[in-house]
PDB file of N, CA and C in Angstrom:
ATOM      1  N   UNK A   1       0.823  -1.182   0.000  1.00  0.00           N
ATOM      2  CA  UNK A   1       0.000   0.000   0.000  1.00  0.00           C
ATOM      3  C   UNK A   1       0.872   1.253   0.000  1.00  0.00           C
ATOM      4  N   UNK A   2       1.928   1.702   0.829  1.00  0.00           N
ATOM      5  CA  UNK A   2       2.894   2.601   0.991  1.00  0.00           C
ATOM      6  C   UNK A   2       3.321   2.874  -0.355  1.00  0.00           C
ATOM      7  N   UNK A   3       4.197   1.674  -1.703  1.00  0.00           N
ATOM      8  CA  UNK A   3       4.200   1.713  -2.366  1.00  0.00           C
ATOM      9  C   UNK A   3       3.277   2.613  -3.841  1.00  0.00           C
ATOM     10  N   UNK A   4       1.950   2.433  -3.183  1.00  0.00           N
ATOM     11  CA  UNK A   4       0.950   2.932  -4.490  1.00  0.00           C
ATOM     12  C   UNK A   4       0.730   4.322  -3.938  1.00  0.00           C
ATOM     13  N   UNK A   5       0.983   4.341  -2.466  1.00  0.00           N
ATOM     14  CA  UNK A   5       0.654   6.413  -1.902  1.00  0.00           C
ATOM     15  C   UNK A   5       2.088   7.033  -2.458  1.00  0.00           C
ATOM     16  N   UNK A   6       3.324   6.182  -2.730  1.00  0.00           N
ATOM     17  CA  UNK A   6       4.281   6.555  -3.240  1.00  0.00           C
ATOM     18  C   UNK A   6       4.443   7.238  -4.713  1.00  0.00           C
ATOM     19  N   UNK A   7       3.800   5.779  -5.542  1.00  0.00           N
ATOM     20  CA  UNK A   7       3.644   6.270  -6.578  1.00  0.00           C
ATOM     21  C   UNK A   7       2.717   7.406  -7.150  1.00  0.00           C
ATOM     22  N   UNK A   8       1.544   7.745  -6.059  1.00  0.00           N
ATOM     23  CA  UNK A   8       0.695   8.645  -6.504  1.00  0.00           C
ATOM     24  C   UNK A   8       1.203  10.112  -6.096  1.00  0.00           C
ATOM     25  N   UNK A   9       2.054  10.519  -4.956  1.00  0.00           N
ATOM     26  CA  UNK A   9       2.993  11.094  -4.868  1.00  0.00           C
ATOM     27  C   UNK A   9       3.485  11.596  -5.935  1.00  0.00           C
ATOM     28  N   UNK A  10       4.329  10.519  -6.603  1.00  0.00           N
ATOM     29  CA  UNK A  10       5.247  11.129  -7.449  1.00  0.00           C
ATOM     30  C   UNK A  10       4.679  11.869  -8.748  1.00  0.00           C
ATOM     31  N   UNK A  11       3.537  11.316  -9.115  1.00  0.00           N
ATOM     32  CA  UNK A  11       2.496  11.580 -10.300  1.00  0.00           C
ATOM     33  C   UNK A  11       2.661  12.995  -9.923  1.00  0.00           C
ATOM     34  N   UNK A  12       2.345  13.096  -8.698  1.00  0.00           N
ATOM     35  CA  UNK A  12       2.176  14.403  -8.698  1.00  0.00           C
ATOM     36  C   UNK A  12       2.695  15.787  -8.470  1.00  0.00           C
ATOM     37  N   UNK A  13       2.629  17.010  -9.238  1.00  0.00           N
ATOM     38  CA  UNK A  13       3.749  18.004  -9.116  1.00  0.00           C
ATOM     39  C   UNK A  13       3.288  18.697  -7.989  1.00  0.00           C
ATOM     40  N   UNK A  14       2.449  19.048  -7.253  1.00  0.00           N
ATOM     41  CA  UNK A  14       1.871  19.289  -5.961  1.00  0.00           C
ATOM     42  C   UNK A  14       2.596  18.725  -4.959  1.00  0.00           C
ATOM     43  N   UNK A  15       3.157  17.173  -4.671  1.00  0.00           N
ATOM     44  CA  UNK A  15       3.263  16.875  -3.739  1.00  0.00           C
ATOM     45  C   UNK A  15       5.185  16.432  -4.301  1.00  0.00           C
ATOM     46  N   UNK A  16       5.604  15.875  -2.700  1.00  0.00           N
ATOM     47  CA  UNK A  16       7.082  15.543  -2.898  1.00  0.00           C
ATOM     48  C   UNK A  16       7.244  13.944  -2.431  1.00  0.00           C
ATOM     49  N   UNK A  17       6.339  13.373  -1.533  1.00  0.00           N
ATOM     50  CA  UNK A  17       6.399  12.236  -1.579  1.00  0.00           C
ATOM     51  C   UNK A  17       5.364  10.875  -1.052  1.00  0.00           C
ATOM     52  N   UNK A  18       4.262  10.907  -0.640  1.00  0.00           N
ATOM     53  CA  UNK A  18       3.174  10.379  -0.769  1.00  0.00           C
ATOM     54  C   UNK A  18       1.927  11.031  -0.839  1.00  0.00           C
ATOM     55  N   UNK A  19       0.988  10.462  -1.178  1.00  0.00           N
ATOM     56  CA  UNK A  19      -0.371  11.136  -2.105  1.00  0.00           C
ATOM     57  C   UNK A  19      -1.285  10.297  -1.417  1.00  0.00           C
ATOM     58  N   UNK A  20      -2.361  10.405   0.063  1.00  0.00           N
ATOM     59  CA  UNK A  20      -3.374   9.377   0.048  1.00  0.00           C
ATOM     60  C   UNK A  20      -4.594  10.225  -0.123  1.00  0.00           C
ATOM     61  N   UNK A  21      -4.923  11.391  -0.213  1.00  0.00           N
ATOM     62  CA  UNK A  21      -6.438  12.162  -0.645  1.00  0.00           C
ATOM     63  C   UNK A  21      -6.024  12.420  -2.049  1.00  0.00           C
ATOM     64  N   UNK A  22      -7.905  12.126  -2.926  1.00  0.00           N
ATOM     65  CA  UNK A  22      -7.629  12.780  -4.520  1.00  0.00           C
ATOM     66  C   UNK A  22      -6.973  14.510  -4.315  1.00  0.00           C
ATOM     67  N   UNK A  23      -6.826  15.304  -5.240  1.00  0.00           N
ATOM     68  CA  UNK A  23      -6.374  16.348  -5.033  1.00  0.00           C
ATOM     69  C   UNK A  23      -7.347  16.871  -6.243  1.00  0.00           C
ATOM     70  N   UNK A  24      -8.168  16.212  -6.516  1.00  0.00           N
ATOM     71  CA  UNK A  24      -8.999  17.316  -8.170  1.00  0.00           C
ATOM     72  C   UNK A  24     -10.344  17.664  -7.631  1.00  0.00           C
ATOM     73  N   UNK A  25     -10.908  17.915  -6.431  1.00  0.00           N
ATOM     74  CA  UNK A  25     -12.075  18.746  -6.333  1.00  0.00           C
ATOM     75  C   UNK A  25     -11.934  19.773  -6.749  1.00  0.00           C
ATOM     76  N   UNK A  26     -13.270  20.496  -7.338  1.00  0.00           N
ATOM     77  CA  UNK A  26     -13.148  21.705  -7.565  1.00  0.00           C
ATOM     78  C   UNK A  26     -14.473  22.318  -6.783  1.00  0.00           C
ATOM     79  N   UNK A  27     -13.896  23.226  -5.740  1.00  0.00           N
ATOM     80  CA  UNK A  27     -14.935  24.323  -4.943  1.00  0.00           C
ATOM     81  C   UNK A  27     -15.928  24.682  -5.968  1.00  0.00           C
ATOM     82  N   UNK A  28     -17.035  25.397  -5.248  1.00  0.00           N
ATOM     83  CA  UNK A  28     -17.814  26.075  -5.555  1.00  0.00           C
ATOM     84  C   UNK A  28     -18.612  26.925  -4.606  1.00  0.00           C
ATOM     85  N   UNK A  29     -18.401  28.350  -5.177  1.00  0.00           N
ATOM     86  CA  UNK A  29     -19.354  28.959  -4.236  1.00  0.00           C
ATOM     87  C   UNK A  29     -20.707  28.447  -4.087  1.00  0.00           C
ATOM     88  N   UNK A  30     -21.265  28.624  -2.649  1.00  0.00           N
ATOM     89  CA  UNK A  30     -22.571  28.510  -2.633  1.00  0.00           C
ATOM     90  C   UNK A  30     -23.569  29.875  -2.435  1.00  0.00           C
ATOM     91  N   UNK A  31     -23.958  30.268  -3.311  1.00  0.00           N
ATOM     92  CA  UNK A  31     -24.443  31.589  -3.531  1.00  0.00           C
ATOM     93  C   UNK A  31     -26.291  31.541  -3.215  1.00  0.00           C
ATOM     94  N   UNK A  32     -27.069  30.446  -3.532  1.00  0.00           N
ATOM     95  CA  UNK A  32     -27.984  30.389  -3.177  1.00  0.00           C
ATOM     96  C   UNK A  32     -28.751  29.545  -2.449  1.00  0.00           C
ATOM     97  N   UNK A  33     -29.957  29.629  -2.134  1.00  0.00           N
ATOM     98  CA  UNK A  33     -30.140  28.495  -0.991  1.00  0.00           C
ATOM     99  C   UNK A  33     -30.512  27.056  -1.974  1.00  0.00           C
ATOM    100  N   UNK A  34     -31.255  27.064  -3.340  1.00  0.00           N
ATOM    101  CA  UNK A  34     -31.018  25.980  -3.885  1.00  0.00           C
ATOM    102  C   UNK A  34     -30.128  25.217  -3.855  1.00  0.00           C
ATOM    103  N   UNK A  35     -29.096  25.615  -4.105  1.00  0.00           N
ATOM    104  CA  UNK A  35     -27.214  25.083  -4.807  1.00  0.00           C
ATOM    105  C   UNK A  35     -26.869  24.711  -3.138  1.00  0.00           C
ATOM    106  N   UNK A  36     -27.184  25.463  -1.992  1.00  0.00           N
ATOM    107  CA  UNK A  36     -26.678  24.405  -0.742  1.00  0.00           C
ATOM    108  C   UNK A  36     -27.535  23.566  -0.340  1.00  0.00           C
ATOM    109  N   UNK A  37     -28.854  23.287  -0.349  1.00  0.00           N
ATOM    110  CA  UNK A  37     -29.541  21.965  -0.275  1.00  0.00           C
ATOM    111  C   UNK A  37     -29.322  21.003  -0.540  1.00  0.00           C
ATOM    112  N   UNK A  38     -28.637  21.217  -2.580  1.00  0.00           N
ATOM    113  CA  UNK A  38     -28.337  19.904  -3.405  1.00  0.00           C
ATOM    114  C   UNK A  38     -27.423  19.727  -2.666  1.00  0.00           C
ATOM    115  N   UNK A  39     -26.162  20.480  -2.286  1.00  0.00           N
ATOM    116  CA  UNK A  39     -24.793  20.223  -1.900  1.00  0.00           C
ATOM    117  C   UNK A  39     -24.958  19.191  -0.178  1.00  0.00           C
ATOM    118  N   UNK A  40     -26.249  19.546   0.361  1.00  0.00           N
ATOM    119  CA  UNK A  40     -26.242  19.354   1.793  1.00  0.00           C
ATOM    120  C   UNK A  40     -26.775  17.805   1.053  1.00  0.00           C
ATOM    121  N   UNK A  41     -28.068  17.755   0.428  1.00  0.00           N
ATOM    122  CA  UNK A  41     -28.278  16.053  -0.032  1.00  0.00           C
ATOM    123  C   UNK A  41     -27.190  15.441  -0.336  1.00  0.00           C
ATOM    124  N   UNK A  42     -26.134  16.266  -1.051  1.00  0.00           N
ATOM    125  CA  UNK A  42     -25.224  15.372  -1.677  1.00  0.00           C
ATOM    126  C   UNK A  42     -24.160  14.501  -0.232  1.00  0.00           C
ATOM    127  N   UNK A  43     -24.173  15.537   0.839  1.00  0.00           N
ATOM    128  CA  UNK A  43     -23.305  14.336   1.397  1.00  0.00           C
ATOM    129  C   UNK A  43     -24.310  14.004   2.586  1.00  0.00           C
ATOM    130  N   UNK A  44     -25.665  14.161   2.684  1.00  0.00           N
ATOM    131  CA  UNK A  44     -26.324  13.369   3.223  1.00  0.00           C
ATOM    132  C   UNK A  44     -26.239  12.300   2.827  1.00  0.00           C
ATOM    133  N   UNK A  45     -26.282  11.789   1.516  1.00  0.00           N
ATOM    134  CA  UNK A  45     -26.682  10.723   0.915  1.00  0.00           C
ATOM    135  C   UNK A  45     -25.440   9.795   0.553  1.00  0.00           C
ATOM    136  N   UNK A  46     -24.076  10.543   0.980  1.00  0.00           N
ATOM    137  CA  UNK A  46     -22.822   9.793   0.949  1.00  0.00           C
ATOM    138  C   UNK A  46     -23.105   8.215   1.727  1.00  0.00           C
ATOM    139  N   UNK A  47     -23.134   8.279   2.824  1.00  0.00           N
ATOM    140  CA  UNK A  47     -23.458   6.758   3.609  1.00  0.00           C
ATOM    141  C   UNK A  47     -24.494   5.865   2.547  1.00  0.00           C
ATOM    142  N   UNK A  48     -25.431   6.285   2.208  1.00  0.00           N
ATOM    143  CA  UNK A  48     -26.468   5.715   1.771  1.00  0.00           C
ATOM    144  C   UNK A  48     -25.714   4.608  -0.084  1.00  0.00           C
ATOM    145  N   UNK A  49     -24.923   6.178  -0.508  1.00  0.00           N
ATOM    146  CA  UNK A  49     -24.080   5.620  -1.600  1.00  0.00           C
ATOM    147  C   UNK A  49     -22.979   4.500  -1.501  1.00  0.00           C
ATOM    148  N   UNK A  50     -22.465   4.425   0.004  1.00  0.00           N
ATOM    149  CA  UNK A  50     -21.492   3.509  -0.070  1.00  0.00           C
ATOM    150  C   UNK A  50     -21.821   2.457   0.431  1.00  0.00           C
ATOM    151  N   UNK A  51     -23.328   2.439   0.858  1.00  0.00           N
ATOM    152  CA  UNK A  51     -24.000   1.123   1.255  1.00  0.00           C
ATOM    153  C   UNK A  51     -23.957   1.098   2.863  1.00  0.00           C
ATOM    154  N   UNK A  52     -23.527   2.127   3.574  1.00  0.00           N
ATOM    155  CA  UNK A  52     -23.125   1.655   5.237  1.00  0.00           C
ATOM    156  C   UNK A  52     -24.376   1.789   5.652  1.00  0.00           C
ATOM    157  N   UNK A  53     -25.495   2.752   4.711  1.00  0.00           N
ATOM    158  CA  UNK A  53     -27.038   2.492   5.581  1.00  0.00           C
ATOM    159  C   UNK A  53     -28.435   2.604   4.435  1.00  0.00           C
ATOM    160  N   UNK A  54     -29.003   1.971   4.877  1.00  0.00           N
ATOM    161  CA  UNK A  54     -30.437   2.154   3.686  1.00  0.00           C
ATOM    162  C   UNK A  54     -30.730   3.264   3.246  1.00  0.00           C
ATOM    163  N   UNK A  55     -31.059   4.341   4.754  1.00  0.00           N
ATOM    164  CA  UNK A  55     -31.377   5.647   4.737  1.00  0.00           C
ATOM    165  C   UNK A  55     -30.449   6.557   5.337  1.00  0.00           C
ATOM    166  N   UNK A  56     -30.411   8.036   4.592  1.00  0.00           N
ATOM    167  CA  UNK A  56     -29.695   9.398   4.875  1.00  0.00           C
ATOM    168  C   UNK A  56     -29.609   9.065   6.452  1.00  0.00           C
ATOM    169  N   UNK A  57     -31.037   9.234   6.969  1.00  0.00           N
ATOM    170  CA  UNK A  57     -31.097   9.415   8.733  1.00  0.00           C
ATOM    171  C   UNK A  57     -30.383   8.314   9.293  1.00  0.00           C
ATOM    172  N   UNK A  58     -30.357   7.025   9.089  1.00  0.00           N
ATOM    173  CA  UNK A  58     -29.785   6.183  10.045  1.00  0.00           C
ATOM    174  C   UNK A  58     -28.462   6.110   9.803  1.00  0.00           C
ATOM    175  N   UNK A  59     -27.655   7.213   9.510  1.00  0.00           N
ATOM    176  CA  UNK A  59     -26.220   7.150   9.598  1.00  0.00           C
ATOM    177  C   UNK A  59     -26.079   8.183  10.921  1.00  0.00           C
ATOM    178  N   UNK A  60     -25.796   7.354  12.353  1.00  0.00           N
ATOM    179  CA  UNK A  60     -25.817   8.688  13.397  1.00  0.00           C
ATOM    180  C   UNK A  60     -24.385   8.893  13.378  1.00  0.00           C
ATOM    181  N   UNK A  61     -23.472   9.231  12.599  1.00  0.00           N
ATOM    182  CA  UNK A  61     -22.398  10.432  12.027  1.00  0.00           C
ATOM    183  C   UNK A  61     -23.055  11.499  11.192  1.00  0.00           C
ATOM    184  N   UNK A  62     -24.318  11.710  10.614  1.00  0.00           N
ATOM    185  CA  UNK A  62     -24.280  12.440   9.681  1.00  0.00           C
ATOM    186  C   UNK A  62     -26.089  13.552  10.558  1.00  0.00           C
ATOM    187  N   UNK A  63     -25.612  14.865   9.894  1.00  0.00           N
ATOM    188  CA  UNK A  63     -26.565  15.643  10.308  1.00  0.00           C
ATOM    189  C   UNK A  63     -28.065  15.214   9.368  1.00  0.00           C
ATOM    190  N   UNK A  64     -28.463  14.529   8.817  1.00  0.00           N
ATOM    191  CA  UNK A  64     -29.631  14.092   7.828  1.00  0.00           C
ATOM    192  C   UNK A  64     -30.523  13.643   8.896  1.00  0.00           C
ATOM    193  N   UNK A  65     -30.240  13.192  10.215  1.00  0.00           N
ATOM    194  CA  UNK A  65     -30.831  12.507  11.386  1.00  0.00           C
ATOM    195  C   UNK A  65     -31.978  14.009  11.515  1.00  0.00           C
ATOM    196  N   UNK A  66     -31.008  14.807  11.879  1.00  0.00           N
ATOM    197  CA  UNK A  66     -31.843  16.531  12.782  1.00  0.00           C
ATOM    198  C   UNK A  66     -32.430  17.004  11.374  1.00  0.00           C
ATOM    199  N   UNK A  67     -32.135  16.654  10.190  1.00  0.00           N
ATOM    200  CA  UNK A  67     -33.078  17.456   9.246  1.00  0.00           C
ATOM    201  C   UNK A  67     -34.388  16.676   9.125  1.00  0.00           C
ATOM    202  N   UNK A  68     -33.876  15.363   9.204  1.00  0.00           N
ATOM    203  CA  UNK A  68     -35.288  14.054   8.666  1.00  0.00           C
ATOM    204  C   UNK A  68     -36.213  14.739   9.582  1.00  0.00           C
ATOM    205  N   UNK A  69     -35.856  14.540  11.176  1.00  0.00           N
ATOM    206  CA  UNK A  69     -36.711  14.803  12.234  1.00  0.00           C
ATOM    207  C   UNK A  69     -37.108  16.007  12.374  1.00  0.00           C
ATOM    208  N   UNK A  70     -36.167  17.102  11.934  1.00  0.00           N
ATOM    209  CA  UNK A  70     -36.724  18.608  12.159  1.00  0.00           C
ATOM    210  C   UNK A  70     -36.126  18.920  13.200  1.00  0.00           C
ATOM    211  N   UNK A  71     -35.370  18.539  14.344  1.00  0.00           N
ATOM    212  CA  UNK A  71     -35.061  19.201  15.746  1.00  0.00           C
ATOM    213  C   UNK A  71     -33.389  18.346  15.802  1.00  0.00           C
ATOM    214  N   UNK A  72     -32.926  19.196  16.875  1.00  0.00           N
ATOM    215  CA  UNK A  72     -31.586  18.763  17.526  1.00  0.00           C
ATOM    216  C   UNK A  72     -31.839  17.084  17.730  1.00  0.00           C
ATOM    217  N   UNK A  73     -31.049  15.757  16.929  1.00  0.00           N
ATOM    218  CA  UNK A  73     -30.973  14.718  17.982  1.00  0.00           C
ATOM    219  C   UNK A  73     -29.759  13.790  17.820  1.00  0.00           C
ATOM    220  N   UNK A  74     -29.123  14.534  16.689  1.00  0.00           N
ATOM    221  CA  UNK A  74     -27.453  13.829  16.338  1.00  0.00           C
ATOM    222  C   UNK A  74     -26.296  14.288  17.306  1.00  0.00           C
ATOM    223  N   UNK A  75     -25.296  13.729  17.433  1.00  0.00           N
ATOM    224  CA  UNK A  75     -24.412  13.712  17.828  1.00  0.00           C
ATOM    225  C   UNK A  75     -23.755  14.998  17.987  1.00  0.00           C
ATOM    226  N   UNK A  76     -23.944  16.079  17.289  1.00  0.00           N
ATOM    227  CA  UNK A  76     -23.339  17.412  17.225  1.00  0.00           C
ATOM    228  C   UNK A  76     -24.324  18.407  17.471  1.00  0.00           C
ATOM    229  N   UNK A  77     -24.317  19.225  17.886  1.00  0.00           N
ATOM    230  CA  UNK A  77     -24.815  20.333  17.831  1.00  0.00           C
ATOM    231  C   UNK A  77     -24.823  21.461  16.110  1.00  0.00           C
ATOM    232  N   UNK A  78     -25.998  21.456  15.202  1.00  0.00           N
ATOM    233  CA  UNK A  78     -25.877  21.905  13.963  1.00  0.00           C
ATOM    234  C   UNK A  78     -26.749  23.229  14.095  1.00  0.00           C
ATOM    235  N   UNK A  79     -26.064  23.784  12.928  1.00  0.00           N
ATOM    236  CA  UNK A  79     -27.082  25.347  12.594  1.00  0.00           C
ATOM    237  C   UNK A  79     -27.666  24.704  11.234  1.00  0.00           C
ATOM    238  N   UNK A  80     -29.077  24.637  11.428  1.00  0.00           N
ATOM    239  CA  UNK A  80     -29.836  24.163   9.948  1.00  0.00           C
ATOM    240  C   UNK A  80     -29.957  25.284   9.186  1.00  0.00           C
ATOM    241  N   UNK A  81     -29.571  24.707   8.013  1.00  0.00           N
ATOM    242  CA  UNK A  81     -29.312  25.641   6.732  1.00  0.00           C
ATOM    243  C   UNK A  81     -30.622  25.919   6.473  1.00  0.00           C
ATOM    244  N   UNK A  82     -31.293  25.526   6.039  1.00  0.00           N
ATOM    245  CA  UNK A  82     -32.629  25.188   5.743  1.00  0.00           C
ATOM    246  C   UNK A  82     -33.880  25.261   6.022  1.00  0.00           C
TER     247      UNK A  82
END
C-alpha cells in the first residue's frame, strides 16, 4: 500500500512524496439556498451511496438525522441551513 501512496505522490507536481487524498475537487461557491440543499443532499446521501445504511437518517455520524426529524438529535450540535 505505501508503495501505491508513493507512486501517486510522485504523479504528482503538488506533492514531494506520498499522495493518500484525490487532489482534483473543484470548490464552488454557494451563492444560493437551492445550490446548498443539493450540496447538503449530496453528502447526506454519501453513507447511503457507499451502502453503510439504507437511509440518509440512520447514519448517526451524519446531520440528515436533525433534518429528517426537524429538531436537535445527532451527535453534534448543527445550525440548519434550511
Amino acid at each position: 500500500m505505501i508503495q501505491i501512496f508513493k507512486e501517486a505522490g510522485n504523479a504528482n507536481s503538488r506533492n514531494t512524496d506520498y499522495q493518500f487524498w484525490q487532489q482534483d475537487n473543484q470548490p464552488k461557491i454557494i451563492l444560493t439556498p437551492d445550490f446548498a440543499a443539493q450540496k447538503l443532499n449530496y453528502i447526506h446521501n454519501n453513507p447511503v451511496e457507499a451502502g453503510i445504511v439504507e437511509k440518509a437518517e440512520e447514519y448517526i455520524y451524519s446531520s440528515a438525522r436533525d433534518y429528517y426529524y426537524g429538531k436537535q438529535i445527532g451527535l453534534l450540535q448543527i445550525e440548519f441551513l434550511l
